[in-house]
PDB file of N, CA and C in Angstrom:
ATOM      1  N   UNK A   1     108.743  87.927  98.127  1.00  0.00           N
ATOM      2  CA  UNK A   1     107.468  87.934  97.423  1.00  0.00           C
ATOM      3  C   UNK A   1     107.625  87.375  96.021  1.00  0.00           C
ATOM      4  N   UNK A   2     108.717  87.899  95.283  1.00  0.00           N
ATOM      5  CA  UNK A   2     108.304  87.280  93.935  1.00  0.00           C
ATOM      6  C   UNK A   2     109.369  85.925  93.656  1.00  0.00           C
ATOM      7  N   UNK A   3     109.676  85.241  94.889  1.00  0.00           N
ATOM      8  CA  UNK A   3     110.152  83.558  94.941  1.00  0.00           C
ATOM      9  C   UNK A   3     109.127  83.213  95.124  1.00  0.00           C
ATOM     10  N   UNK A   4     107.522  83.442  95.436  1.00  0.00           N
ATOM     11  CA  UNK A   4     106.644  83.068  95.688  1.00  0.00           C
ATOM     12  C   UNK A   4     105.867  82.977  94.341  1.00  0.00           C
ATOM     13  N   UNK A   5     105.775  83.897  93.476  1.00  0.00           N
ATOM     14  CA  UNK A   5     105.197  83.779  92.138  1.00  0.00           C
ATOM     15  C   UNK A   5     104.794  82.265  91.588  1.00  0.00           C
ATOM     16  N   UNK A   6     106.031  81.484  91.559  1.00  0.00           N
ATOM     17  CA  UNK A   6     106.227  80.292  90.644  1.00  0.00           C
ATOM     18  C   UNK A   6     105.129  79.292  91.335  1.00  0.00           C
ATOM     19  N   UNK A   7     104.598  79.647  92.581  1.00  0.00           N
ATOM     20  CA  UNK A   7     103.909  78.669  93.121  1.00  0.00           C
ATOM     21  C   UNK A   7     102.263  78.846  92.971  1.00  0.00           C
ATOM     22  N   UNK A   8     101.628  77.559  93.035  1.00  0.00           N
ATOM     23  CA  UNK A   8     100.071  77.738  92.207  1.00  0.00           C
ATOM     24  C   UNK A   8      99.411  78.767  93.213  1.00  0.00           C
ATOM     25  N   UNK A   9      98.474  79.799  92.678  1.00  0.00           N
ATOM     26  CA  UNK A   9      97.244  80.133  93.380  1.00  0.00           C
ATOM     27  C   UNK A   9      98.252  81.488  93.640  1.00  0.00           C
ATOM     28  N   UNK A  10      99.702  81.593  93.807  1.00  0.00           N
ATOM     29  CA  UNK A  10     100.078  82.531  94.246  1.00  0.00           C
ATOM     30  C   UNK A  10     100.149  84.048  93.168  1.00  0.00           C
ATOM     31  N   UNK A  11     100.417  83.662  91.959  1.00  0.00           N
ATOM     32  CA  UNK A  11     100.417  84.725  90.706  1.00  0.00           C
ATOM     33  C   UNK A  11      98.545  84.985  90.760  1.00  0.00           C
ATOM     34  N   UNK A  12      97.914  83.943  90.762  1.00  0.00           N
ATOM     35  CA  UNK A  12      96.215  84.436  90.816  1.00  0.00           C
ATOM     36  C   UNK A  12      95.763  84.904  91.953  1.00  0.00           C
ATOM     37  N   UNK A  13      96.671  85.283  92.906  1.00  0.00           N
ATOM     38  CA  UNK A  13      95.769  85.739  93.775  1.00  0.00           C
ATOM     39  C   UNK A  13      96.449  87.499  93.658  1.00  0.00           C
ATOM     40  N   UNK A  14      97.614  87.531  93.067  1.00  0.00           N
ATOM     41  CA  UNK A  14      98.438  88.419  93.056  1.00  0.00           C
ATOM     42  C   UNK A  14      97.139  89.517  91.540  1.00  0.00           C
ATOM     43  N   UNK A  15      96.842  88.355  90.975  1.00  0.00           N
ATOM     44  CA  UNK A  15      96.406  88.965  89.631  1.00  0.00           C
ATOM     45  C   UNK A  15      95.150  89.812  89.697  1.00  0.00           C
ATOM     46  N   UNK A  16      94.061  89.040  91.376  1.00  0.00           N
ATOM     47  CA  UNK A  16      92.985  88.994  91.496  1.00  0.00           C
ATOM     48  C   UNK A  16      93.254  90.616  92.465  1.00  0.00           C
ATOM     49  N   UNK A  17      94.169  90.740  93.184  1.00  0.00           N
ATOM     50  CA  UNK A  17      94.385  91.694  93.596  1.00  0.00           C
ATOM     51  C   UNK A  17      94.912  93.222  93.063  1.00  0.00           C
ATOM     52  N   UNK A  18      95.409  92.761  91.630  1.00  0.00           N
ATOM     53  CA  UNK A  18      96.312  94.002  91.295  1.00  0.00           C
ATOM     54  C   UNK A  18      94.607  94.236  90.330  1.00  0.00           C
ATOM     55  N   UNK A  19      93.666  93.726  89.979  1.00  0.00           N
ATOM     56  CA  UNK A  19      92.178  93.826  89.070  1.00  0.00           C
ATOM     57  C   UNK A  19      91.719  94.633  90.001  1.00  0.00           C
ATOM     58  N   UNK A  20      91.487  94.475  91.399  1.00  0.00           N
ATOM     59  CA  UNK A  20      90.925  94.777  92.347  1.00  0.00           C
ATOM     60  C   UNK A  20      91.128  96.768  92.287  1.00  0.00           C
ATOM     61  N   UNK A  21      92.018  96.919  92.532  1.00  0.00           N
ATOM     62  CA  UNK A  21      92.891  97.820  92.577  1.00  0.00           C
ATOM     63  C   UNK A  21      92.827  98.740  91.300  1.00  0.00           C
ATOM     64  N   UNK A  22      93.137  98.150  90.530  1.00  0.00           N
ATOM     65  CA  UNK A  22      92.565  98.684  88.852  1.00  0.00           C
ATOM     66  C   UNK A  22      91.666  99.071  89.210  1.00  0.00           C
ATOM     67  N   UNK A  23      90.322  98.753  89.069  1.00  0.00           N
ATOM     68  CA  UNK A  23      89.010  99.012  89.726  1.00  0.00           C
ATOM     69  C   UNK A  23      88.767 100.539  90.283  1.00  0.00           C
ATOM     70  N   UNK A  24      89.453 100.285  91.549  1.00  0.00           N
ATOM     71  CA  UNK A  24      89.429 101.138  92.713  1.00  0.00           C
ATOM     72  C   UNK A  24      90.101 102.601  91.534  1.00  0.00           C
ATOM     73  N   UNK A  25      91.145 102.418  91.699  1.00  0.00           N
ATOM     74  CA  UNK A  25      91.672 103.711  90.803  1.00  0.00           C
ATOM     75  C   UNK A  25      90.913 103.894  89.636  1.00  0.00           C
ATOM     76  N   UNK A  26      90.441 103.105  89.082  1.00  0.00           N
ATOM     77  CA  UNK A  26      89.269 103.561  88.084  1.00  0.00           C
ATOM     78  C   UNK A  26      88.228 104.023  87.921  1.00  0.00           C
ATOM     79  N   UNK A  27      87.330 103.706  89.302  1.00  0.00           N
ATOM     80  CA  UNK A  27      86.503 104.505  89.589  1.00  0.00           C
ATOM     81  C   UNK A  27      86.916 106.052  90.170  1.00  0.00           C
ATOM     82  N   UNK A  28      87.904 106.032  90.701  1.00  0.00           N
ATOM     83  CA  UNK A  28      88.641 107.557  91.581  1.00  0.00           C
ATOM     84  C   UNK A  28      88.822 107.905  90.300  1.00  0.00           C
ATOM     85  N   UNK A  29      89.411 107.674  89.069  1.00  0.00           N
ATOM     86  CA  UNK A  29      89.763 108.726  88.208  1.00  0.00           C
ATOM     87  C   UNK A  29      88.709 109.480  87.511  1.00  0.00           C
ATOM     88  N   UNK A  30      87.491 107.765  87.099  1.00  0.00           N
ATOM     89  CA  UNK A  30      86.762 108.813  86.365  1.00  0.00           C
ATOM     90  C   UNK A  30      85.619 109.835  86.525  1.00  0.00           C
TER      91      UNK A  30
END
């Protein structure tokens, strides 16, 4: 997974997913 980073679209989709997620636990916390 993270030999994959260096390649395009792959860190933004990684980024778009870990936001996603943020989100999710953010609404559960507050």
């Amino acid at each position: 997974m993270y030999a994959q980073i260096g390649k395009p679209g792959i860190k933004e989709k990684f980024e778009a997913l870990f936001q996603q997620e943020a989100k999710k636990i953010k609404s559960v916390t507050e």
